[in-house]
ModelCIF file with pLDDT and N, C-alpha, C, O atoms, coordinates in Angstrom:
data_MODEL
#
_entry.id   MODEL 
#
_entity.id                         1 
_entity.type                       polymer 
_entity.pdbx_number_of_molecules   1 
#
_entity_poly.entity_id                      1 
_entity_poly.type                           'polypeptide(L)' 
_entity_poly.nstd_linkage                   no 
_entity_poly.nstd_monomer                   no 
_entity_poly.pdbx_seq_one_letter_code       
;(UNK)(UNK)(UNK)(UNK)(UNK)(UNK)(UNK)(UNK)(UNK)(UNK)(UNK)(UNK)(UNK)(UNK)(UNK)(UNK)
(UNK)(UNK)(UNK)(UNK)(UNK)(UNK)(UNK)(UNK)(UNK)(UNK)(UNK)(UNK)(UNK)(UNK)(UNK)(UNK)
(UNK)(UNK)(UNK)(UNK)(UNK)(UNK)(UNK)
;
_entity_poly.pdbx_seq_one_letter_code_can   XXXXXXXXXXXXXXXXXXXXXXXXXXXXXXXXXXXXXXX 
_entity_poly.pdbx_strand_id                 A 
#
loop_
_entity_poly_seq.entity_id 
_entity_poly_seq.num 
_entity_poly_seq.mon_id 
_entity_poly_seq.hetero 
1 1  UNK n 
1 2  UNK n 
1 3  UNK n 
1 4  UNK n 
1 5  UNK n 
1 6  UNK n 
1 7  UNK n 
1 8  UNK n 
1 9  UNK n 
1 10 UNK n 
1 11 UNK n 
1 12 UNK n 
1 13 UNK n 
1 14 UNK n 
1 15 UNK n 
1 16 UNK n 
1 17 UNK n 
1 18 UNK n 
1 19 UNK n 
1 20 UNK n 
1 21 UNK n 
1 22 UNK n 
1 23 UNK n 
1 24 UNK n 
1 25 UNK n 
1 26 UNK n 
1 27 UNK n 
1 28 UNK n 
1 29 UNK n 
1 30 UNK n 
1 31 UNK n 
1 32 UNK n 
1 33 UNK n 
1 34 UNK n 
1 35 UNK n 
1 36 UNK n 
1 37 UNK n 
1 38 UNK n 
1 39 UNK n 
#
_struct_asym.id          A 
_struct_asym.entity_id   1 
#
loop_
_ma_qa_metric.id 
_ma_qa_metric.mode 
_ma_qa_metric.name 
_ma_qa_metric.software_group_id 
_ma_qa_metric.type 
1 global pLDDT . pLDDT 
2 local  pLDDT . pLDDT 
#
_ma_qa_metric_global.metric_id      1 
_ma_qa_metric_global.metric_value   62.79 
_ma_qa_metric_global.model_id       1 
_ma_qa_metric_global.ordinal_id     1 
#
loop_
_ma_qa_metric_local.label_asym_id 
_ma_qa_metric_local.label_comp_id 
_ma_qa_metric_local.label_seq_id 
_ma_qa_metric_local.metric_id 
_ma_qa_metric_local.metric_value 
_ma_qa_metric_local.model_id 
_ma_qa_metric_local.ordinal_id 
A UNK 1  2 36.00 1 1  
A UNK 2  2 36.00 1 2  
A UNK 3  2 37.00 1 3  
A UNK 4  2 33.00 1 4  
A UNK 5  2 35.00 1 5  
A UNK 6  2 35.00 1 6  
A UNK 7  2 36.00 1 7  
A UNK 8  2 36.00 1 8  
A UNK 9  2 40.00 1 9  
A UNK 10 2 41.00 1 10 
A UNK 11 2 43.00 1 11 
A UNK 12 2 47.00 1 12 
A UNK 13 2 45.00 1 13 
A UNK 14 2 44.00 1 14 
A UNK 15 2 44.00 1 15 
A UNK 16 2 44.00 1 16 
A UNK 17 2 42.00 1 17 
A UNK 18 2 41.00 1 18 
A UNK 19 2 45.00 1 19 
A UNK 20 2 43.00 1 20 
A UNK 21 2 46.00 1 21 
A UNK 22 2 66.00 1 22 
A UNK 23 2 80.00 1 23 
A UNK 24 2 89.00 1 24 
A UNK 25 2 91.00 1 25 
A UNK 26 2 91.00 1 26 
A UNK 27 2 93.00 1 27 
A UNK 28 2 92.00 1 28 
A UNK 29 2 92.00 1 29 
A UNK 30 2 92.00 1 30 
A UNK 31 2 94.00 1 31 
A UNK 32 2 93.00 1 32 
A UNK 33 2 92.00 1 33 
A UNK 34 2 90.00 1 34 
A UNK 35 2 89.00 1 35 
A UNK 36 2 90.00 1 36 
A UNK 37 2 91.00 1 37 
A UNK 38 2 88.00 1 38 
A UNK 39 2 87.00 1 39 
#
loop_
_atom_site.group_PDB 
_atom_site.id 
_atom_site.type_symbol 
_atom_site.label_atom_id 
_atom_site.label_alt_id 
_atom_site.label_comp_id 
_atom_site.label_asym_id 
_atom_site.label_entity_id 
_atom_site.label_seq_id 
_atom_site.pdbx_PDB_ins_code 
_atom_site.Cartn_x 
_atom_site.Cartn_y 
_atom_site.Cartn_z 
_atom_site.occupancy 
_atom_site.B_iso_or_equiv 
_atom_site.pdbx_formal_charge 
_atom_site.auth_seq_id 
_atom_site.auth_comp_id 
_atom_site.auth_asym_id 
_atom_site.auth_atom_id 
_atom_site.pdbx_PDB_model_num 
ATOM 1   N N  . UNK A 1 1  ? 0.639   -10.175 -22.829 1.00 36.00 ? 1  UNK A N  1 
ATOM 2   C CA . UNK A 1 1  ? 0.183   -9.874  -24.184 1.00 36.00 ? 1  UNK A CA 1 
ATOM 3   C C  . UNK A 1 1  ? -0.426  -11.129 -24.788 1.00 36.00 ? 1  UNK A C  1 
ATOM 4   O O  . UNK A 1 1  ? 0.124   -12.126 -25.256 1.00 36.00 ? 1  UNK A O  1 
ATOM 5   N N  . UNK A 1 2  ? -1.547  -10.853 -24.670 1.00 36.00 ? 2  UNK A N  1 
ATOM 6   C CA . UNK A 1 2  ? -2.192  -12.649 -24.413 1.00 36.00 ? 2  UNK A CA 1 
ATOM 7   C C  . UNK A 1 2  ? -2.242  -12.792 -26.401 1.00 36.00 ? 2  UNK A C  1 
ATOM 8   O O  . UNK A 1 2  ? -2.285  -13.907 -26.923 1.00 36.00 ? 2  UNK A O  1 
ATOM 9   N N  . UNK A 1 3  ? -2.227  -11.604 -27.180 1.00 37.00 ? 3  UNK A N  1 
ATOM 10  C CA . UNK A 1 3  ? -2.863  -12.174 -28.768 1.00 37.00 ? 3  UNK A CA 1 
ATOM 11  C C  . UNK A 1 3  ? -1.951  -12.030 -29.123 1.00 37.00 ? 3  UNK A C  1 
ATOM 12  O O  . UNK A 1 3  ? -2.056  -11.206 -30.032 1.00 37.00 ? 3  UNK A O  1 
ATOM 13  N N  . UNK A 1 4  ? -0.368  -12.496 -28.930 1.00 33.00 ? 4  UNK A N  1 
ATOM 14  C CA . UNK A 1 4  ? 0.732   -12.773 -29.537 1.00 33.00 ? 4  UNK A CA 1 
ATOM 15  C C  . UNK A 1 4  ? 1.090   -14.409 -29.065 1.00 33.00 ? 4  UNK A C  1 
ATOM 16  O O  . UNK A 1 4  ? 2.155   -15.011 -29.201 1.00 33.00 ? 4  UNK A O  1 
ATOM 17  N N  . UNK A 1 5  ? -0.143  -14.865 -28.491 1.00 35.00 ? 5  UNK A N  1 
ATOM 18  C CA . UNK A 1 5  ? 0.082   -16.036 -28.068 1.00 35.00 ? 5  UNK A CA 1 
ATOM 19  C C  . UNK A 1 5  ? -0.360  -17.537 -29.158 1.00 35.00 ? 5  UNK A C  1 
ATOM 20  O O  . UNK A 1 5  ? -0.309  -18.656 -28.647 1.00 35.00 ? 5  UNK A O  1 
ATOM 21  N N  . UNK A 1 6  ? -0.698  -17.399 -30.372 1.00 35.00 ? 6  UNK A N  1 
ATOM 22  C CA . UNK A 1 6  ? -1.591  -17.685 -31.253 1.00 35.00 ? 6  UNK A CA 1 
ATOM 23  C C  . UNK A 1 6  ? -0.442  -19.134 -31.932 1.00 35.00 ? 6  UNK A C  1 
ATOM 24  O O  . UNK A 1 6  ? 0.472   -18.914 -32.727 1.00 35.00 ? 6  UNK A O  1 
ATOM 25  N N  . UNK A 1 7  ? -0.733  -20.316 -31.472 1.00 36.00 ? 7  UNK A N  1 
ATOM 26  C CA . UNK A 1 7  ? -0.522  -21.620 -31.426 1.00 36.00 ? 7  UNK A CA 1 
ATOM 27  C C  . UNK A 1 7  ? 0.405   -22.116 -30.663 1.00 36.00 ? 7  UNK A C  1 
ATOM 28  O O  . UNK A 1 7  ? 0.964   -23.114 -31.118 1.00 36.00 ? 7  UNK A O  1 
ATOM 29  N N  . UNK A 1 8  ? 0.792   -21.688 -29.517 1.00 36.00 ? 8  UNK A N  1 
ATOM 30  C CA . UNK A 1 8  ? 0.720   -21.758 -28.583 1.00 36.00 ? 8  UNK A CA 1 
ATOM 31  C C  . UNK A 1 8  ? 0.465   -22.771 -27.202 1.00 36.00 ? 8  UNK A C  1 
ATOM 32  O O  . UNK A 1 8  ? -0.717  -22.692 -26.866 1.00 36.00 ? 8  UNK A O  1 
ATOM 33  N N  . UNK A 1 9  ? 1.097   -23.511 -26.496 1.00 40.00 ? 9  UNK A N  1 
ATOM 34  C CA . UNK A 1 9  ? 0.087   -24.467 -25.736 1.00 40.00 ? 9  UNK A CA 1 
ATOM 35  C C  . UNK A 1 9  ? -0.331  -24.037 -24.336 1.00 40.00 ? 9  UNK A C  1 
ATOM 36  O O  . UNK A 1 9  ? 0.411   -23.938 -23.358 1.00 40.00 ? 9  UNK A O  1 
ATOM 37  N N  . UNK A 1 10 ? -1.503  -23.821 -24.390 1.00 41.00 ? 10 UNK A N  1 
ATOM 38  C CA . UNK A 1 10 ? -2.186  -22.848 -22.816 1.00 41.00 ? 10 UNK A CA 1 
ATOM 39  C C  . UNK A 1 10 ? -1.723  -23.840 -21.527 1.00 41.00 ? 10 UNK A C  1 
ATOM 40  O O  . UNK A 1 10 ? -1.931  -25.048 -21.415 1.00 41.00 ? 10 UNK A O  1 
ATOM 41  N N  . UNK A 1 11 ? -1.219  -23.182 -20.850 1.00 43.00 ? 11 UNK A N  1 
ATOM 42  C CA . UNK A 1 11 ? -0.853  -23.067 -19.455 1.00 43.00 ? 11 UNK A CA 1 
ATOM 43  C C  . UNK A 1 11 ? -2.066  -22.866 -18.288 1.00 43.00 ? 11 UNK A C  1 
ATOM 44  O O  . UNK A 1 11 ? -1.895  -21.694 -17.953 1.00 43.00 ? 11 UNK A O  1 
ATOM 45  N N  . UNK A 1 12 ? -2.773  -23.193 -17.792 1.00 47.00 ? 12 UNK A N  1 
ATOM 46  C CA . UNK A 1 12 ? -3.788  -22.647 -17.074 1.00 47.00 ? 12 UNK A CA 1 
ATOM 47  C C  . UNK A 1 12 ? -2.591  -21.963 -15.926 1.00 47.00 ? 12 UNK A C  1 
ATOM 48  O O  . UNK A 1 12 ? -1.410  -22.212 -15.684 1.00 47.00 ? 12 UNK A O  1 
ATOM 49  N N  . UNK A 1 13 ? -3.657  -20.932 -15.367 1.00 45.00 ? 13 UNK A N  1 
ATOM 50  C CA . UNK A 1 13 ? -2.912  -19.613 -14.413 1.00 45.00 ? 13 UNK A CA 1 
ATOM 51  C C  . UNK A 1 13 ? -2.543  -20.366 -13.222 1.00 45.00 ? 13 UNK A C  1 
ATOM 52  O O  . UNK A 1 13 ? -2.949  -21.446 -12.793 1.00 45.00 ? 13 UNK A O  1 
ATOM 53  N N  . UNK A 1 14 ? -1.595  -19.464 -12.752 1.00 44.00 ? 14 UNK A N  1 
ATOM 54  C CA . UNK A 1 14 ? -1.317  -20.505 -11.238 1.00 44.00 ? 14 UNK A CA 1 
ATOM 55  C C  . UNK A 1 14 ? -2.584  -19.535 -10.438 1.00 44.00 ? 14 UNK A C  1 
ATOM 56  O O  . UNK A 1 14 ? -2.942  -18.370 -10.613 1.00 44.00 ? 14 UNK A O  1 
ATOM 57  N N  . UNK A 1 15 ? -3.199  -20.962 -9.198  1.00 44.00 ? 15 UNK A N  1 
ATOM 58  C CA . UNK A 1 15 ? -3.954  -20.500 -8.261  1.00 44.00 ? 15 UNK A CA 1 
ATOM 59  C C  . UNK A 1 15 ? -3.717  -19.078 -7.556  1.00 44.00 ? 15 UNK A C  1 
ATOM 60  O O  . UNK A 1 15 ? -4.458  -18.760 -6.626  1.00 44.00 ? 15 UNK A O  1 
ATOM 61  N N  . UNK A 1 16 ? -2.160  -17.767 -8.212  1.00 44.00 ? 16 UNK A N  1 
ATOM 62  C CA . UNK A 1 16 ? -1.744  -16.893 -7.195  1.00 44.00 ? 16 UNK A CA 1 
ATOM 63  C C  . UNK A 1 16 ? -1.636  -15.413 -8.035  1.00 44.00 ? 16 UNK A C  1 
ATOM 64  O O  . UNK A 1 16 ? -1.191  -14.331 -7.656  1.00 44.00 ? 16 UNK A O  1 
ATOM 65  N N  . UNK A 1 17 ? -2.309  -15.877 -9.504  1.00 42.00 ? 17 UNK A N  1 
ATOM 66  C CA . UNK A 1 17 ? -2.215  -15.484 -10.747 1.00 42.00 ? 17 UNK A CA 1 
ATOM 67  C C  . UNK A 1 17 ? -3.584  -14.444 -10.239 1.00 42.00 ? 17 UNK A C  1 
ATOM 68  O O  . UNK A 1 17 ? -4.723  -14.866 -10.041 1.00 42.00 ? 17 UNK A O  1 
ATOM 69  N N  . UNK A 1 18 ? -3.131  -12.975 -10.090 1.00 41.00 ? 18 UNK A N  1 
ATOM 70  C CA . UNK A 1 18 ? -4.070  -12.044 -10.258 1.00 41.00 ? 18 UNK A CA 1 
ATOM 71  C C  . UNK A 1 18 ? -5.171  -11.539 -11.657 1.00 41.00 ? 18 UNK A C  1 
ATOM 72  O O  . UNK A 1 18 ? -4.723  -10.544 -12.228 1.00 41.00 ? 18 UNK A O  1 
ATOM 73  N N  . UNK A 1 19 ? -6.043  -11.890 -12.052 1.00 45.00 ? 19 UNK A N  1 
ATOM 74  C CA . UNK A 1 19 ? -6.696  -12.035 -13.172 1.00 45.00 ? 19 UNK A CA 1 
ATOM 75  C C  . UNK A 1 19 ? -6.992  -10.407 -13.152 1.00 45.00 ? 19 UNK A C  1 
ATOM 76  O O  . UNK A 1 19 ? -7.262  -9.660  -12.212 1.00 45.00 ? 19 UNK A O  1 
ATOM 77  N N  . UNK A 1 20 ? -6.810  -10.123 -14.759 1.00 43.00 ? 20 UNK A N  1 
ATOM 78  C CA . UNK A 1 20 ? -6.781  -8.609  -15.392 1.00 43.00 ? 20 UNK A CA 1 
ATOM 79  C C  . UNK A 1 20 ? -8.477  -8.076  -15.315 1.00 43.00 ? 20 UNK A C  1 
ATOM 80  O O  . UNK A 1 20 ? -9.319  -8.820  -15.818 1.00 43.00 ? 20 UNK A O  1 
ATOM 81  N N  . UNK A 1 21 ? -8.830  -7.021  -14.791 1.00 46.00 ? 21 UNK A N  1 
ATOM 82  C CA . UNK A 1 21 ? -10.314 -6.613  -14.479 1.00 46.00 ? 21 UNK A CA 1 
ATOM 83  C C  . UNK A 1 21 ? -10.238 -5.676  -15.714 1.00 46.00 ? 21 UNK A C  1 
ATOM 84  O O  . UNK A 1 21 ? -9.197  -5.095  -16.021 1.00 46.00 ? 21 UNK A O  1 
ATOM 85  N N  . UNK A 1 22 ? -11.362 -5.565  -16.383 1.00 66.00 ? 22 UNK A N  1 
ATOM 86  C CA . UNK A 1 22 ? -11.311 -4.406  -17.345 1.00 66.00 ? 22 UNK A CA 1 
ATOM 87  C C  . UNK A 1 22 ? -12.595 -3.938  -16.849 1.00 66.00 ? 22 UNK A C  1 
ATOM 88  O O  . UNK A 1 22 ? -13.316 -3.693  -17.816 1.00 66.00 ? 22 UNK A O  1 
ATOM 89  N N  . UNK A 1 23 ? -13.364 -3.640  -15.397 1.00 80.00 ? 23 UNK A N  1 
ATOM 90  C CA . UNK A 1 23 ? -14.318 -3.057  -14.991 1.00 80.00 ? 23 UNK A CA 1 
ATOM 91  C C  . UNK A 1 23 ? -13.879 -1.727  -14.798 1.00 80.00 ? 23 UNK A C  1 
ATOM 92  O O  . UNK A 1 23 ? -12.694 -1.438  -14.632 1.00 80.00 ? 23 UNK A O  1 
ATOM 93  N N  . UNK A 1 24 ? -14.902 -0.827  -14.818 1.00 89.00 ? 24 UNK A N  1 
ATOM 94  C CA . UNK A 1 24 ? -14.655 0.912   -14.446 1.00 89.00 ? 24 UNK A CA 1 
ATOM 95  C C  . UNK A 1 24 ? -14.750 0.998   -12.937 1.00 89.00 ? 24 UNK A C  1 
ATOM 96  O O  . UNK A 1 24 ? -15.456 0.146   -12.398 1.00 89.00 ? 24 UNK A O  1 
ATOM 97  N N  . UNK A 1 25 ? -14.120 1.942   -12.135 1.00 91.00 ? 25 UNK A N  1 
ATOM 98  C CA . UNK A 1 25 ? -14.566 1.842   -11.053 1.00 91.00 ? 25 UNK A CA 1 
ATOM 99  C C  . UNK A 1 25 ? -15.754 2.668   -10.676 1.00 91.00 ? 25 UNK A C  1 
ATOM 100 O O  . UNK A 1 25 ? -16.152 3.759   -11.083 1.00 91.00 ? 25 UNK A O  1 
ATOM 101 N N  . UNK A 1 26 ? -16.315 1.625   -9.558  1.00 91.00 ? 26 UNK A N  1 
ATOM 102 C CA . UNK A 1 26 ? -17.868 2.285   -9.247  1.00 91.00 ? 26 UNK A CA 1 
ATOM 103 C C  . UNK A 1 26 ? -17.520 3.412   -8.685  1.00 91.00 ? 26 UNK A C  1 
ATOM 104 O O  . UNK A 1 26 ? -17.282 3.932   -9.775  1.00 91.00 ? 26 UNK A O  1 
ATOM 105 N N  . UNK A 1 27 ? -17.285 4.233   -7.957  1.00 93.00 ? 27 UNK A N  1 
ATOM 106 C CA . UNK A 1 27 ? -17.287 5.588   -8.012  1.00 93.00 ? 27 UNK A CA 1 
ATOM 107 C C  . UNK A 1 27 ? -17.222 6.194   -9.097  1.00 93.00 ? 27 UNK A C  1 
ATOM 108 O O  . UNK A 1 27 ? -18.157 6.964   -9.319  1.00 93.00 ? 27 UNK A O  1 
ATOM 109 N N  . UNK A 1 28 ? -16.037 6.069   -10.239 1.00 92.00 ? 28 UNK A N  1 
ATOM 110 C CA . UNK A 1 28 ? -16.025 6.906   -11.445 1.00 92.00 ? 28 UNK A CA 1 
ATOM 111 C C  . UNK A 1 28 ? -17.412 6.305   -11.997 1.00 92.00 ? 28 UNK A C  1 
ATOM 112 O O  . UNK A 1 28 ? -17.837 7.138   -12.798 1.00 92.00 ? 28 UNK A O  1 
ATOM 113 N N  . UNK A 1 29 ? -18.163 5.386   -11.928 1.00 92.00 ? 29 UNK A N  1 
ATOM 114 C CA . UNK A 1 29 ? -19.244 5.032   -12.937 1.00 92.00 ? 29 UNK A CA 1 
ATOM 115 C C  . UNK A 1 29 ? -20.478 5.978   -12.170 1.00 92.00 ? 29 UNK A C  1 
ATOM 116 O O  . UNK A 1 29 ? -21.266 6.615   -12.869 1.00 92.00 ? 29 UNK A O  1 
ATOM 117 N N  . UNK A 1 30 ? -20.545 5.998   -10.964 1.00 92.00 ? 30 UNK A N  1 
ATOM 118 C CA . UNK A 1 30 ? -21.270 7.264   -10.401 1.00 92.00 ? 30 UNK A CA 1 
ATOM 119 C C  . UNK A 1 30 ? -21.179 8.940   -10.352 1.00 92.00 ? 30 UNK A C  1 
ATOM 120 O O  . UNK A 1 30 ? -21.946 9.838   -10.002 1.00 92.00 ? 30 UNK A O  1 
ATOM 121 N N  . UNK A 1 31 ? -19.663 8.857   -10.957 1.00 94.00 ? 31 UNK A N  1 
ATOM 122 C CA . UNK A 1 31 ? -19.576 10.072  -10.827 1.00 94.00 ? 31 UNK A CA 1 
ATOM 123 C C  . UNK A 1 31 ? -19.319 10.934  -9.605  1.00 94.00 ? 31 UNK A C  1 
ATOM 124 O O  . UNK A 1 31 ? -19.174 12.153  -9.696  1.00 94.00 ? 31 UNK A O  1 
ATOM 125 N N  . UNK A 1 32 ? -19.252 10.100  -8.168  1.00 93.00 ? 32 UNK A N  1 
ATOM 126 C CA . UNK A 1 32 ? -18.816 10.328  -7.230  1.00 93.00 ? 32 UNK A CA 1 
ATOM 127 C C  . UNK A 1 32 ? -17.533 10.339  -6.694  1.00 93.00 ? 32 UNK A C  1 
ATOM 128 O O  . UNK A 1 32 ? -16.642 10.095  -7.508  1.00 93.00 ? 32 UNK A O  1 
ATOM 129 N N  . UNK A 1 33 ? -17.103 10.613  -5.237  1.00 92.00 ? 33 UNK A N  1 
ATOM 130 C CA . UNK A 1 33 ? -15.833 11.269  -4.684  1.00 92.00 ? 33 UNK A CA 1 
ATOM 131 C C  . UNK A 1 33 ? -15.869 9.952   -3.637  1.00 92.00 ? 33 UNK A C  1 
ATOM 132 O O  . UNK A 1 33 ? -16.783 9.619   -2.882  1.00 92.00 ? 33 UNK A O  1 
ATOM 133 N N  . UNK A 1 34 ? -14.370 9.225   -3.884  1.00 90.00 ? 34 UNK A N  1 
ATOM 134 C CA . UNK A 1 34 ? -14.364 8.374   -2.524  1.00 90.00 ? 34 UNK A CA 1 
ATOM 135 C C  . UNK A 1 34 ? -14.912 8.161   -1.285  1.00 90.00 ? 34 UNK A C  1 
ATOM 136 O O  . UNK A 1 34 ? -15.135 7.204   -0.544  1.00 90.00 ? 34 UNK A O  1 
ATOM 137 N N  . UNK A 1 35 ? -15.112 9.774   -1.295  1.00 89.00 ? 35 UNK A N  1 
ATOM 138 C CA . UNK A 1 35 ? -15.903 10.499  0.572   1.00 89.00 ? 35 UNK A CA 1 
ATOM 139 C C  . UNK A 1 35 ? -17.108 10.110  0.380   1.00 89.00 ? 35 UNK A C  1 
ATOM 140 O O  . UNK A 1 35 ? -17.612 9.568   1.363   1.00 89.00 ? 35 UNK A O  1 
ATOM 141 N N  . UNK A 1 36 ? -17.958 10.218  -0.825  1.00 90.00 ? 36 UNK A N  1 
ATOM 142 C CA . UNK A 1 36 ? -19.097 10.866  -0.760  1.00 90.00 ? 36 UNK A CA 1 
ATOM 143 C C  . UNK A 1 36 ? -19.867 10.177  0.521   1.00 90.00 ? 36 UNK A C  1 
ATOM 144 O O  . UNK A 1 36 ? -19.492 9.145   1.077   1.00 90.00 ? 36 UNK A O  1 
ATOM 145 N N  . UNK A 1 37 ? -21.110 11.022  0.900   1.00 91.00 ? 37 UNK A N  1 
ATOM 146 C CA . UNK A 1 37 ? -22.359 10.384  1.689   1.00 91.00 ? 37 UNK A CA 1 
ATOM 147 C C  . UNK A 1 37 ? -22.955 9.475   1.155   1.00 91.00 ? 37 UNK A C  1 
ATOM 148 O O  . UNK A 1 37 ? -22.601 9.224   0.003   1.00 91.00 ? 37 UNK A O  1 
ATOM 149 N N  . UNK A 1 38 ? -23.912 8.754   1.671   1.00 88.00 ? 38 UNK A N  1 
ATOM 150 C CA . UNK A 1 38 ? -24.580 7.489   1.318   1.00 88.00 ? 38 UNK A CA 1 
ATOM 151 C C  . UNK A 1 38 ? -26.002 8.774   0.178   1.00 88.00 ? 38 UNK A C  1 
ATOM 152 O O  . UNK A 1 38 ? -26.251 8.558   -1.008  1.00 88.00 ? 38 UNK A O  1 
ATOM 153 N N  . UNK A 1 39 ? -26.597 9.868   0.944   1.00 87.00 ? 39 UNK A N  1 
ATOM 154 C CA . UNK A 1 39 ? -27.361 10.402  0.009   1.00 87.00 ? 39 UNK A CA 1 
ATOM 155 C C  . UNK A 1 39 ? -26.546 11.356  -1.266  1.00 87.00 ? 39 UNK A C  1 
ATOM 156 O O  . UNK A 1 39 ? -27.206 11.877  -2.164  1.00 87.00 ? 39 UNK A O  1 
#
């Protein structure tokens, strides 16, 4: 809960620290099925 962190002294992440993606996944952004064909 990173905005309850507010004065605070930052820590940089450890090198093992999985960073949070807020991307859609490309299939759902296509609208496609895991399977689909290349056409």
């Amino acid at each position: 809960q990173h905005d309850i962190c507010v004065g605070l002294k930052h820590t940089p992440p450890s090198p093992h620290t999985v960073p949070v993606v807020s991307k859609r996944d490309y299939y759902e952004v296509l609208g496609v099925d895991r399977k689909a064909s290349e056409n």
